[in-house]
C-alpha atoms as a PDB file:
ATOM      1  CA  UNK A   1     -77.875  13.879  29.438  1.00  0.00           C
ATOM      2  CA  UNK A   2     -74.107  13.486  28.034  1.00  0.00           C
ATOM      3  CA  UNK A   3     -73.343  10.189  26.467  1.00  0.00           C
ATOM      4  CA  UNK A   4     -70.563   8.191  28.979  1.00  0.00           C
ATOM      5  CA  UNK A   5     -67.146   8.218  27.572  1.00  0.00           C
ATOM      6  CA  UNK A   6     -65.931   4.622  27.288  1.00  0.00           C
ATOM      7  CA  UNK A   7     -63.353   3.190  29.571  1.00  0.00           C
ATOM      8  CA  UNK A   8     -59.964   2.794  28.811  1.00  0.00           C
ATOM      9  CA  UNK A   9     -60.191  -0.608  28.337  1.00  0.00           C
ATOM     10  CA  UNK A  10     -63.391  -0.547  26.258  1.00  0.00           C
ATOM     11  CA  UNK A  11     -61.146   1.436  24.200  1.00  0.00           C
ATOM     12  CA  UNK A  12     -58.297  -0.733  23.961  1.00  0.00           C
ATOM     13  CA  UNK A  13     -60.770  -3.501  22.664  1.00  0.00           C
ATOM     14  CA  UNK A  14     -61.605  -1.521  19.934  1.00  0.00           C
ATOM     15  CA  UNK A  15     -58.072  -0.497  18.735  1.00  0.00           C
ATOM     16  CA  UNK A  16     -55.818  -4.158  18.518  1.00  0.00           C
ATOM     17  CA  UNK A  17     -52.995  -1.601  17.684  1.00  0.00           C
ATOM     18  CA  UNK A  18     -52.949   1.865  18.828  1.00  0.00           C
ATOM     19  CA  UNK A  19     -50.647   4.729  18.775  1.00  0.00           C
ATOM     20  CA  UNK A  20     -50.108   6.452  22.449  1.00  0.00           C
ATOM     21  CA  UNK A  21     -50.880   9.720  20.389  1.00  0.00           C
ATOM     22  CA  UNK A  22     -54.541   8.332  19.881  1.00  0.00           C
ATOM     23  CA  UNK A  23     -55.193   7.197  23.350  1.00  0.00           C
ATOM     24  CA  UNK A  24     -53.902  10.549  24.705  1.00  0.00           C
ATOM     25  CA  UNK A  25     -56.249  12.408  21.954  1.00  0.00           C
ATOM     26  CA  UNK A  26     -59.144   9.898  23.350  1.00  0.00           C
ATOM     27  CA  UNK A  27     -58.214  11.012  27.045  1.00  0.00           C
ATOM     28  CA  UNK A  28     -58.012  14.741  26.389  1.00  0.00           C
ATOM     29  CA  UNK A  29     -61.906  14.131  25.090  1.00  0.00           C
ATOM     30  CA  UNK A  30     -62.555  13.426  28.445  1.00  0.00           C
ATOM     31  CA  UNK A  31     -61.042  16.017  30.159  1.00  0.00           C
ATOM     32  CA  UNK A  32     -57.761  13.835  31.624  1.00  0.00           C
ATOM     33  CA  UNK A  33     -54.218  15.150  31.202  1.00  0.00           C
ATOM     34  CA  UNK A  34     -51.784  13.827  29.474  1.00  0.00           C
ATOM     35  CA  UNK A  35     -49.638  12.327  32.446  1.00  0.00           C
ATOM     36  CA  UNK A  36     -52.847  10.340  33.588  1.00  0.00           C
ATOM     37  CA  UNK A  37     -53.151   8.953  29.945  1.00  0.00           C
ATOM     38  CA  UNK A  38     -49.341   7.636  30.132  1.00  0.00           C
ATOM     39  CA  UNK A  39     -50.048   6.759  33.874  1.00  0.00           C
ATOM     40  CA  UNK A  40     -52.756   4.373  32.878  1.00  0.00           C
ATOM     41  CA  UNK A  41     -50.630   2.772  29.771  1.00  0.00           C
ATOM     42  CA  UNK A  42     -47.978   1.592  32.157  1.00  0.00           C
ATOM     43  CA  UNK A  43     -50.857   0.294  34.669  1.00  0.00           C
ATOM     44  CA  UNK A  44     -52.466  -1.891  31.487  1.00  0.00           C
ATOM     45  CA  UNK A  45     -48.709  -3.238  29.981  1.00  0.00           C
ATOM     46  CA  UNK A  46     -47.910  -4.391  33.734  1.00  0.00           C
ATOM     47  CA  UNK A  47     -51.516  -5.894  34.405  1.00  0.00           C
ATOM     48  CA  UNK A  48     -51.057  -7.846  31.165  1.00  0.00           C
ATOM     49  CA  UNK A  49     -53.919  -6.101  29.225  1.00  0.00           C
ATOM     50  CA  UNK A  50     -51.606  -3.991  26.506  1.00  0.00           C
ATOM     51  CA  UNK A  51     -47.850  -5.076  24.988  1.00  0.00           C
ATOM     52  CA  UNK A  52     -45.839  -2.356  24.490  1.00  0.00           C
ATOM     53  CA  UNK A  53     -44.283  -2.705  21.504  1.00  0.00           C
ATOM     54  CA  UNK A  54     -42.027   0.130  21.048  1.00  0.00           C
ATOM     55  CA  UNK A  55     -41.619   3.883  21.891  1.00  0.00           C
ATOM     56  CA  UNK A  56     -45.472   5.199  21.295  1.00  0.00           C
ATOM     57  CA  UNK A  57     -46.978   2.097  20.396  1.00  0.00           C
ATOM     58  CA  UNK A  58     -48.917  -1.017  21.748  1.00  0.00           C
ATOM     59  CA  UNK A  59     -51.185  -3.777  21.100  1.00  0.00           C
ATOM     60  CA  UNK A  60     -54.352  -4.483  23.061  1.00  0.00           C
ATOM     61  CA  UNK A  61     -53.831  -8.410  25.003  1.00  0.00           C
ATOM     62  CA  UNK A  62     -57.457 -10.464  23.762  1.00  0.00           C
ATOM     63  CA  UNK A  63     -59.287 -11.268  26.877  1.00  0.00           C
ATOM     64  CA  UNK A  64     -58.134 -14.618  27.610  1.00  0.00           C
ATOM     65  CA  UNK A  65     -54.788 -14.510  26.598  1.00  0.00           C
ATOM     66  CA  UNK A  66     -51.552 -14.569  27.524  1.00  0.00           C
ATOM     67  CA  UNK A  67     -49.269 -11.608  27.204  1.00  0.00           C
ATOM     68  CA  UNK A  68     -46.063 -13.737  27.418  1.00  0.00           C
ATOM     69  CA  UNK A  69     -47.136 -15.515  24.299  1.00  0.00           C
ATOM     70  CA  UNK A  70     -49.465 -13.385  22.419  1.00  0.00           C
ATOM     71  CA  UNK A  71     -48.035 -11.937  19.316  1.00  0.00           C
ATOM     72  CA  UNK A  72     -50.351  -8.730  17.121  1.00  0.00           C
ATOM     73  CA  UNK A  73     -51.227  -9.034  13.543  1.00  0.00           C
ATOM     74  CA  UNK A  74     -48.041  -7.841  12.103  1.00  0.00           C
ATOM     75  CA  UNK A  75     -49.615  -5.975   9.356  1.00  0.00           C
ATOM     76  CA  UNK A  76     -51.844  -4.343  12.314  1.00  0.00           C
ATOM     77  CA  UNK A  77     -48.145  -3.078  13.658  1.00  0.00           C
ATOM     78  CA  UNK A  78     -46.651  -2.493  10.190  1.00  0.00           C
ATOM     79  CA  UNK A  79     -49.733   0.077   9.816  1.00  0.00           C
ATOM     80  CA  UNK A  80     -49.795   1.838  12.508  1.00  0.00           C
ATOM     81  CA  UNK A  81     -45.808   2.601  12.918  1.00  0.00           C
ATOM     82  CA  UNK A  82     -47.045   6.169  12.249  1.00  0.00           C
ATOM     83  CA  UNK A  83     -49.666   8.092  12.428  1.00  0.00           C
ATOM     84  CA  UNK A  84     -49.827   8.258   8.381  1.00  0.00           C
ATOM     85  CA  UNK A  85     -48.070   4.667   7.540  1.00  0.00           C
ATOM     86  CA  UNK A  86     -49.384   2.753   4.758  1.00  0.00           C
ATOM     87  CA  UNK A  87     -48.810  -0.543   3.780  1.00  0.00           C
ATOM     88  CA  UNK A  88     -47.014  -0.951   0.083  1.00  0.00           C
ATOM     89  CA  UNK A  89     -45.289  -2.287  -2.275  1.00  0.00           C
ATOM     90  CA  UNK A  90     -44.846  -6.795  -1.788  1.00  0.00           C
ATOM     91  CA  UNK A  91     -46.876  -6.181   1.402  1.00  0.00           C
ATOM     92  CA  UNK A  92     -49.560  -4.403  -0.133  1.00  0.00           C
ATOM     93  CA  UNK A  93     -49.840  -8.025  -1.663  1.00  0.00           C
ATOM     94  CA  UNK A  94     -49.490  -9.901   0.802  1.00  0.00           C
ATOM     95  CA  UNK A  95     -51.932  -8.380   3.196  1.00  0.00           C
ATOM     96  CA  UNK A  96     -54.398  -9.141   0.106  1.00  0.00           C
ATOM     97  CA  UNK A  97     -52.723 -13.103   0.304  1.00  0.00           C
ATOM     98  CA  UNK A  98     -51.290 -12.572  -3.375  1.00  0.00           C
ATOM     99  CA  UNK A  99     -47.642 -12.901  -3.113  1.00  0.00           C
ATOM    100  CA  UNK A 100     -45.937 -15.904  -4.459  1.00  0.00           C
ATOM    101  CA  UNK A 101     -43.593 -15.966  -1.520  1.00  0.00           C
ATOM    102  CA  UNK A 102     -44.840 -14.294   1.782  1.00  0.00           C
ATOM    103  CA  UNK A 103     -41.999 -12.364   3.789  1.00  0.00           C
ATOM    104  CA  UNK A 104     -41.143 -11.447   6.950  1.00  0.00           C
ATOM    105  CA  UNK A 105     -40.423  -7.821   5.527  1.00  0.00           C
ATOM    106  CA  UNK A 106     -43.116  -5.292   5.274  1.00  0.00           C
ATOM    107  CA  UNK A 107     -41.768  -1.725   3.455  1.00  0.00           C
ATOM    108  CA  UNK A 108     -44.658   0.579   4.721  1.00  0.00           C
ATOM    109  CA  UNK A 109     -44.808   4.472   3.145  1.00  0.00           C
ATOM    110  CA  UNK A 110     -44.621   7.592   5.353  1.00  0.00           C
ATOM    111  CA  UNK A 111     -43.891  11.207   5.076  1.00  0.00           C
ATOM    112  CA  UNK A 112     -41.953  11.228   8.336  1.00  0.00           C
ATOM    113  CA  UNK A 113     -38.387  10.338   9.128  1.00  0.00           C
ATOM    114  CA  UNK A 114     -38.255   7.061  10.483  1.00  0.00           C
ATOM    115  CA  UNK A 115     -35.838   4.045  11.144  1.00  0.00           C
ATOM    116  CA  UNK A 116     -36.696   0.094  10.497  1.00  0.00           C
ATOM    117  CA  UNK A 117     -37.445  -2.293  13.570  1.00  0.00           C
ATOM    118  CA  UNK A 118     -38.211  -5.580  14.038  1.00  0.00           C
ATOM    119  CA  UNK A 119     -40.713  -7.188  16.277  1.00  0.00           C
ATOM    120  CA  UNK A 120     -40.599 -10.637  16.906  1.00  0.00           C
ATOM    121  CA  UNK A 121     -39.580 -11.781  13.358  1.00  0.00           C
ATOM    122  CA  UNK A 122     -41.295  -8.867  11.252  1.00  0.00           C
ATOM    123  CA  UNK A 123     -39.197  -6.480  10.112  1.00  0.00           C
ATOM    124  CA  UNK A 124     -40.851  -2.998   9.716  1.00  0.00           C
ATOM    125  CA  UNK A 125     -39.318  -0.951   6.832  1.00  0.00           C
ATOM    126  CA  UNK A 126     -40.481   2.503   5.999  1.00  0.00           C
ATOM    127  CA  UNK A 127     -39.856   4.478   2.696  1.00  0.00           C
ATOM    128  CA  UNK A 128     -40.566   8.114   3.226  1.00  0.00           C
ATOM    129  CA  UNK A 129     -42.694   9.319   0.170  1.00  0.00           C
ATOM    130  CA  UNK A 130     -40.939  11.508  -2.518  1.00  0.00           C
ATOM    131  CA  UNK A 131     -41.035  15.009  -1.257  1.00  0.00           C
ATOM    132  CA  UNK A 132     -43.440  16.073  -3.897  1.00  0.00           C
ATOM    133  CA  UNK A 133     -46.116  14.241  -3.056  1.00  0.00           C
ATOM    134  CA  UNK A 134     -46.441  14.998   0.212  1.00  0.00           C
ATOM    135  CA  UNK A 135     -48.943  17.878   0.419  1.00  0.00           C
ATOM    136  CA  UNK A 136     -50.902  15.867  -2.366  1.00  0.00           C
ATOM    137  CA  UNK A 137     -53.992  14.015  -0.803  1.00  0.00           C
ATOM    138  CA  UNK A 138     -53.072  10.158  -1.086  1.00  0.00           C
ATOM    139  CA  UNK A 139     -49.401  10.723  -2.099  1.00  0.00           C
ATOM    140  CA  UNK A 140     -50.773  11.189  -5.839  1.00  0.00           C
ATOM    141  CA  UNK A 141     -53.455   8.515  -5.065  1.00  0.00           C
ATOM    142  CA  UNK A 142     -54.481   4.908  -4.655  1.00  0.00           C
ATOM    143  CA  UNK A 143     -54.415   4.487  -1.434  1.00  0.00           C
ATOM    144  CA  UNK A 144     -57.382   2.540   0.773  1.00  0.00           C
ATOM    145  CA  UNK A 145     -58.329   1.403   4.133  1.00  0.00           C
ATOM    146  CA  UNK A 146     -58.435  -1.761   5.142  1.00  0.00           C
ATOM    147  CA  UNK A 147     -59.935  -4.054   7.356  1.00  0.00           C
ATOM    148  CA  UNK A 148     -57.419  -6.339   9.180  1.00  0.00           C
ATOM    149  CA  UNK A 149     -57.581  -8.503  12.215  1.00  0.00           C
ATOM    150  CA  UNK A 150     -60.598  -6.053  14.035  1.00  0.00           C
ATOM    151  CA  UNK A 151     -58.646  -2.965  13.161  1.00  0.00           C
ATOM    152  CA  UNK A 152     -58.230  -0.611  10.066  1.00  0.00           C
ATOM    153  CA  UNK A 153     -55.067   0.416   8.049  1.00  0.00           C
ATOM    154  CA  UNK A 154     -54.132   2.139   5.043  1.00  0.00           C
ATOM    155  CA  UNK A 155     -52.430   0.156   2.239  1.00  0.00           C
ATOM    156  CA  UNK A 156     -51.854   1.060  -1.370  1.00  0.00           C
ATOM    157  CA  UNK A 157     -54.687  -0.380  -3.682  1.00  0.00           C
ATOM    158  CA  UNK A 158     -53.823  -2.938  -6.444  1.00  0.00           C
ATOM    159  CA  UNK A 159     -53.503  -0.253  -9.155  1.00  0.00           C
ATOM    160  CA  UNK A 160     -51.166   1.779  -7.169  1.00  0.00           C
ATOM    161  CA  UNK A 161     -49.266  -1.157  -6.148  1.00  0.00           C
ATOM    162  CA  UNK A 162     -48.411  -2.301  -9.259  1.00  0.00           C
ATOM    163  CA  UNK A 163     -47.014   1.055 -10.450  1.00  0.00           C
ATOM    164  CA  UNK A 164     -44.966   1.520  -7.287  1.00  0.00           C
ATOM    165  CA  UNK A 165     -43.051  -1.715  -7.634  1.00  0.00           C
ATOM    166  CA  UNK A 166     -42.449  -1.095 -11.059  1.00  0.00           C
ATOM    167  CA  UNK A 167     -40.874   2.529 -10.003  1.00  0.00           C
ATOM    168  CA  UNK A 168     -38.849   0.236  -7.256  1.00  0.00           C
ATOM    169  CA  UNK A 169     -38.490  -2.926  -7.889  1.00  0.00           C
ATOM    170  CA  UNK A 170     -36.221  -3.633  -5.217  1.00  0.00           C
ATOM    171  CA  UNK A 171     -39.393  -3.382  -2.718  1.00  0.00           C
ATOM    172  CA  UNK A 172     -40.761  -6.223  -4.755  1.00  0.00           C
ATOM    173  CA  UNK A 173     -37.974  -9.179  -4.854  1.00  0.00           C
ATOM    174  CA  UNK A 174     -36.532 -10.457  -8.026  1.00  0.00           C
ATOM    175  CA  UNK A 175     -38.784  -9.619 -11.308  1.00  0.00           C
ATOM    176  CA  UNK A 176     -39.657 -13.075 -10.977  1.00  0.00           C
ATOM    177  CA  UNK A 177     -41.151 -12.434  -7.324  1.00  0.00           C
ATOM    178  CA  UNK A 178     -43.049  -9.413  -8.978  1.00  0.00           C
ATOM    179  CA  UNK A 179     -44.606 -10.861 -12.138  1.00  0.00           C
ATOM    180  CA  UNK A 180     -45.619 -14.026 -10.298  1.00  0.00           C
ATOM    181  CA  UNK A 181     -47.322 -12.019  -6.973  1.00  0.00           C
ATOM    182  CA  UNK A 182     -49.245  -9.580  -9.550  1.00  0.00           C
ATOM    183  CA  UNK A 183     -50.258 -12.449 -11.740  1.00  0.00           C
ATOM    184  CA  UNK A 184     -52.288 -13.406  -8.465  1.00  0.00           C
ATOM    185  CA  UNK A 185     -54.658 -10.131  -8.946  1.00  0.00           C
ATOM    186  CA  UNK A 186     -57.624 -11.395 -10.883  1.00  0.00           C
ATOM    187  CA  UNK A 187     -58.455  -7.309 -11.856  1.00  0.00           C
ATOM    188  CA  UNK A 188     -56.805  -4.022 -12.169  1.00  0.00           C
ATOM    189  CA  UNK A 189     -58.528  -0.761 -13.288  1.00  0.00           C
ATOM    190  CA  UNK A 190     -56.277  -0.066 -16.102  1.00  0.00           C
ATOM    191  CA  UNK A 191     -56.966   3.692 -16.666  1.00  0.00           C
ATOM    192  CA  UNK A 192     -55.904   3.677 -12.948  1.00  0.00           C
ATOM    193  CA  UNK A 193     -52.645   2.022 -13.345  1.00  0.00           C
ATOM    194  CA  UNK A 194     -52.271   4.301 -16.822  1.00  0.00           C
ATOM    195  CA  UNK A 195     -52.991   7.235 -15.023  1.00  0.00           C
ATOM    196  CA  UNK A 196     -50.434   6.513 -11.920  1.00  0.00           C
ATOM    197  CA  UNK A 197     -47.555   5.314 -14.083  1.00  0.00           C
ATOM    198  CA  UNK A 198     -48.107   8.778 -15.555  1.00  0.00           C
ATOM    199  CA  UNK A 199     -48.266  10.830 -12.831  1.00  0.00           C
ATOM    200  CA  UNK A 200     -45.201   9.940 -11.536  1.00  0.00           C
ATOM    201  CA  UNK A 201     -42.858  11.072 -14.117  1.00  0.00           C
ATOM    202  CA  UNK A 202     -40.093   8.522 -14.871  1.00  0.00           C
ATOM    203  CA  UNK A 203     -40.093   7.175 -18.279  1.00  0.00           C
ATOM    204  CA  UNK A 204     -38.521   3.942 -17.040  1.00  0.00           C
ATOM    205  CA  UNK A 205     -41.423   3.370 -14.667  1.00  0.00           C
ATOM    206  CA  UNK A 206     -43.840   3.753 -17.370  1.00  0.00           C
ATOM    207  CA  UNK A 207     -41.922   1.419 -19.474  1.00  0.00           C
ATOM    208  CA  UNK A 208     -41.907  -1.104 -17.514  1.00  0.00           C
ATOM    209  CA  UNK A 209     -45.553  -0.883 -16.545  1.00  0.00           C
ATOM    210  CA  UNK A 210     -46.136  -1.292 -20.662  1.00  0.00           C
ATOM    211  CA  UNK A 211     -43.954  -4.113 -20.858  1.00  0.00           C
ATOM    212  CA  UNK A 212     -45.843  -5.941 -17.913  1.00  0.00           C
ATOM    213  CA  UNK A 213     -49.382  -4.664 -19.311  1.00  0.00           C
ATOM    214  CA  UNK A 214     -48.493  -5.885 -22.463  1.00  0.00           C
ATOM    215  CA  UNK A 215     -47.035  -9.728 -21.555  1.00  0.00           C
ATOM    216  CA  UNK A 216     -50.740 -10.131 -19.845  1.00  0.00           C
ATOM    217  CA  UNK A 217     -53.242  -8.549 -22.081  1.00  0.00           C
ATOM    218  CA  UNK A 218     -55.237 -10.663 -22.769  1.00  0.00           C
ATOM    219  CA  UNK A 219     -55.728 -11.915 -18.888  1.00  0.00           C
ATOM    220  CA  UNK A 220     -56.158  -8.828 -17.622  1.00  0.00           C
ATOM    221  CA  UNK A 221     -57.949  -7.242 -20.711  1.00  0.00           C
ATOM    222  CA  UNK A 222     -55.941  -4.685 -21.980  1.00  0.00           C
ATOM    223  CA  UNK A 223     -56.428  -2.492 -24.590  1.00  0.00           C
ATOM    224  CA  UNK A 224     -54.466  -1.154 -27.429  1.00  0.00           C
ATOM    225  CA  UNK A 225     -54.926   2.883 -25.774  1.00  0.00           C
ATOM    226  CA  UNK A 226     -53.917   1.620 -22.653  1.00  0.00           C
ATOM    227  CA  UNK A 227     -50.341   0.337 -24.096  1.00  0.00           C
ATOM    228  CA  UNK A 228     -50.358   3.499 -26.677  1.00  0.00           C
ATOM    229  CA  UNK A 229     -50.499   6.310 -23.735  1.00  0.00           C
ATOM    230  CA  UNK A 230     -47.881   4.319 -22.319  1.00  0.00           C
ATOM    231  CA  UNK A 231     -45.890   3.787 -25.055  1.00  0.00           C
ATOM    232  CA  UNK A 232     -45.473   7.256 -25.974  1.00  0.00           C
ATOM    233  CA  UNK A 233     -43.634   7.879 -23.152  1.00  0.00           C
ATOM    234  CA  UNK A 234     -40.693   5.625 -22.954  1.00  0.00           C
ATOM    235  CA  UNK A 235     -37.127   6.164 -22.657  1.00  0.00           C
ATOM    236  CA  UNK A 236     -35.612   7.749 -25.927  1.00  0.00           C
ATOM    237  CA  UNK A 237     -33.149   5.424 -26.083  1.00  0.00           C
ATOM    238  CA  UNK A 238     -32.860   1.447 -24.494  1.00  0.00           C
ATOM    239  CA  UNK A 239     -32.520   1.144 -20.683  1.00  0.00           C
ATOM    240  CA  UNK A 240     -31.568  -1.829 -18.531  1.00  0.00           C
ATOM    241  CA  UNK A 241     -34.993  -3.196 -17.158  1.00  0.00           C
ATOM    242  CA  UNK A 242     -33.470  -2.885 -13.436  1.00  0.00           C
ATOM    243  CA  UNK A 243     -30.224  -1.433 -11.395  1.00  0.00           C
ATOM    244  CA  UNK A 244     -28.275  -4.529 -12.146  1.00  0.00           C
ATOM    245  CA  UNK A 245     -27.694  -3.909 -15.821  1.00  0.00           C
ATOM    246  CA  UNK A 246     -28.739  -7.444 -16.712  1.00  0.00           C
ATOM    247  CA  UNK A 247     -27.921  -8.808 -20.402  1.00  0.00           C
ATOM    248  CA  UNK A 248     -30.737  -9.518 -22.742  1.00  0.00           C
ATOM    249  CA  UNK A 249     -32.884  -8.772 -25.373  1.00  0.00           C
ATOM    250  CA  UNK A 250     -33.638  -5.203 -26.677  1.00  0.00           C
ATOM    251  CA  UNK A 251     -38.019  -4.301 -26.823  1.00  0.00           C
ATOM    252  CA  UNK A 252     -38.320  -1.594 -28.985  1.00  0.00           C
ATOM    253  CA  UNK A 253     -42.066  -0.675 -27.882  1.00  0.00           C
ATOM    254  CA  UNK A 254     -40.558   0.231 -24.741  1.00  0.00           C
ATOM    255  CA  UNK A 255     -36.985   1.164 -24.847  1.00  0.00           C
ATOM    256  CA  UNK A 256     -36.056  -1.530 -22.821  1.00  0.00           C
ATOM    257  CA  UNK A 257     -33.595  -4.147 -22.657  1.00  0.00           C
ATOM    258  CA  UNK A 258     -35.048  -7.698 -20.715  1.00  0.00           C
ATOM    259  CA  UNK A 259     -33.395 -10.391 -19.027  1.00  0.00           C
ATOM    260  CA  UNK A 260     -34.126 -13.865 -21.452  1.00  0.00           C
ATOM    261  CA  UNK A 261     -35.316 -15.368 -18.220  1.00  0.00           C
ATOM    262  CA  UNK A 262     -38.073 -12.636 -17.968  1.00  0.00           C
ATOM    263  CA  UNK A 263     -38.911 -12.785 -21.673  1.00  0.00           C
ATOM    264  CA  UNK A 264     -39.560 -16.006 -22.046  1.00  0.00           C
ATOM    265  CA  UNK A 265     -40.650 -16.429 -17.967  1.00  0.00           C
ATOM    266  CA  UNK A 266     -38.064 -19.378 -17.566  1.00  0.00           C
ATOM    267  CA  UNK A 267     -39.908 -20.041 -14.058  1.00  0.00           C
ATOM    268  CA  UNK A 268     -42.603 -22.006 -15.941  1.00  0.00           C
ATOM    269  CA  UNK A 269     -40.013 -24.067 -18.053  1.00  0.00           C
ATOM    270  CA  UNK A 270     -39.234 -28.057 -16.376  1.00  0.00           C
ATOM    271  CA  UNK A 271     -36.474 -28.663 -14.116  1.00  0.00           C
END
């Protein structure tokens, strides 16, 4: 005897924040067409059981609530803007709760070509992945699922989350928004975050991954081979520590010149 297929509403329950792709895949399974799948999606977001979000994508109403009033898990969205979305960079933190200042702003990664939106107050901001790492499984790696609000994601682990907003800071906030949100993460695998920072290439990345490793090793452990494979590939000559060419003080380990604030972490100095 063939197992039943589950309804279409058992199968909303089960996905908080689905993709029309996905329920069309789980109709074909049953032998439906495709115009009965998109038939019944209009029946649910009129009877009040699914919110349709935007083009191709829509959140499942709890039983019990209102549609009028009930707003998804924005990471839940964030993650499932496409089919391969991933949450990164300061909301790869926060979905973890270890930012210093939560935001309304979640930069997801994607291969595809895609525009920002905003749904009720959460902005949704992709950043398609650098062309060479697209065929490579992961992006080049650290990348996990994650539970979230009765559905599953993808978001960039802490090791790989580190590296990326050191490669682009301006997904992270000021440097002060960055050191204080990664000061939150009790652990890092440190040949992880080594081995990232070198993958990617850019001897600025790398060097400012050393100079952050190095202002916290002895919280998060670090060891002297960590900091050397680093350290031996830095820019050849000093580089501004970000875009804005901000004065300050020349670090010869790694080739970079720091804001005073960020040196001495003027944050933690009385008003």
């Amino acid at each position: 005897m063939c197992a039943q297929h589950p309804s279409p509403l058992a199968w909303f329950r089960s996905h908080p924040v689905f993709r029309a792709e996905d329920f069309h895949a789980f109709h074909a399974s049953a032998d439906r067409s495709r115009l009965t799948s998109a038939t019944l999606l209009k029946m649910h977001v009129k009877s009040g059981n699914l919110l349709h979000l935007r083009r191709g994508l829509y959140a499942t109403v709890p039983v019990g609530a209102d549609s009028g009033t009930f707003q998804p898990d924005p990471f839940l969205v964030a993650g499932s803007h496409t089919e391969d979305a991933v949450i990164a960079f300061h909301a790869a933190l926060q979905l973890r709760g270890r930012v210093y200042s939560p935001w309304s702003r979640l930069h997801v990664l994607t291969a595809a070509r895609s525009r920002a939106w905003a749904w009720l107050g959460t902005d949704v901001v992709p950043v398609q992945v650098d062309r060479r790492w697209r065929r490579v499984p992961d992006w080049g790696g650290g990348v996990q699922v994650v539970g979230r609000a009765g559905g599953r994601i993808r978001a960039t682990t802490y090791e790989r989350t580190l590296v990326d907003l050191m490669d682009q800071p301006d997904k992270g906030g000021a440097w002060e928004e960055i050191w204080r949100s990664l000061e939150m993460v009790e652990f890092f695998d440190l040949d992880e975050v080594v081995a990232l920072a070198l993958r990617i290439g850019s001897a600025l990345t790398v060097a400012r991954v050393g100079f952050f490793l190095e202002q916290h090793r002895e919280t998060l452990l670090v060891e002297d081979r960590h900091l050397d494979a680093l350290a031996a590939r830095v820019p050849s000559t000093p580089c501004y520590l970000d875009a804005r060419r901000e004065p300050g003080r020349v670090v010869p380990r790694w080739g970079l010149v720091v804001p005073e604030s960020l040196l001495h972490r003027a944050w933690e100095e009385p008003g």
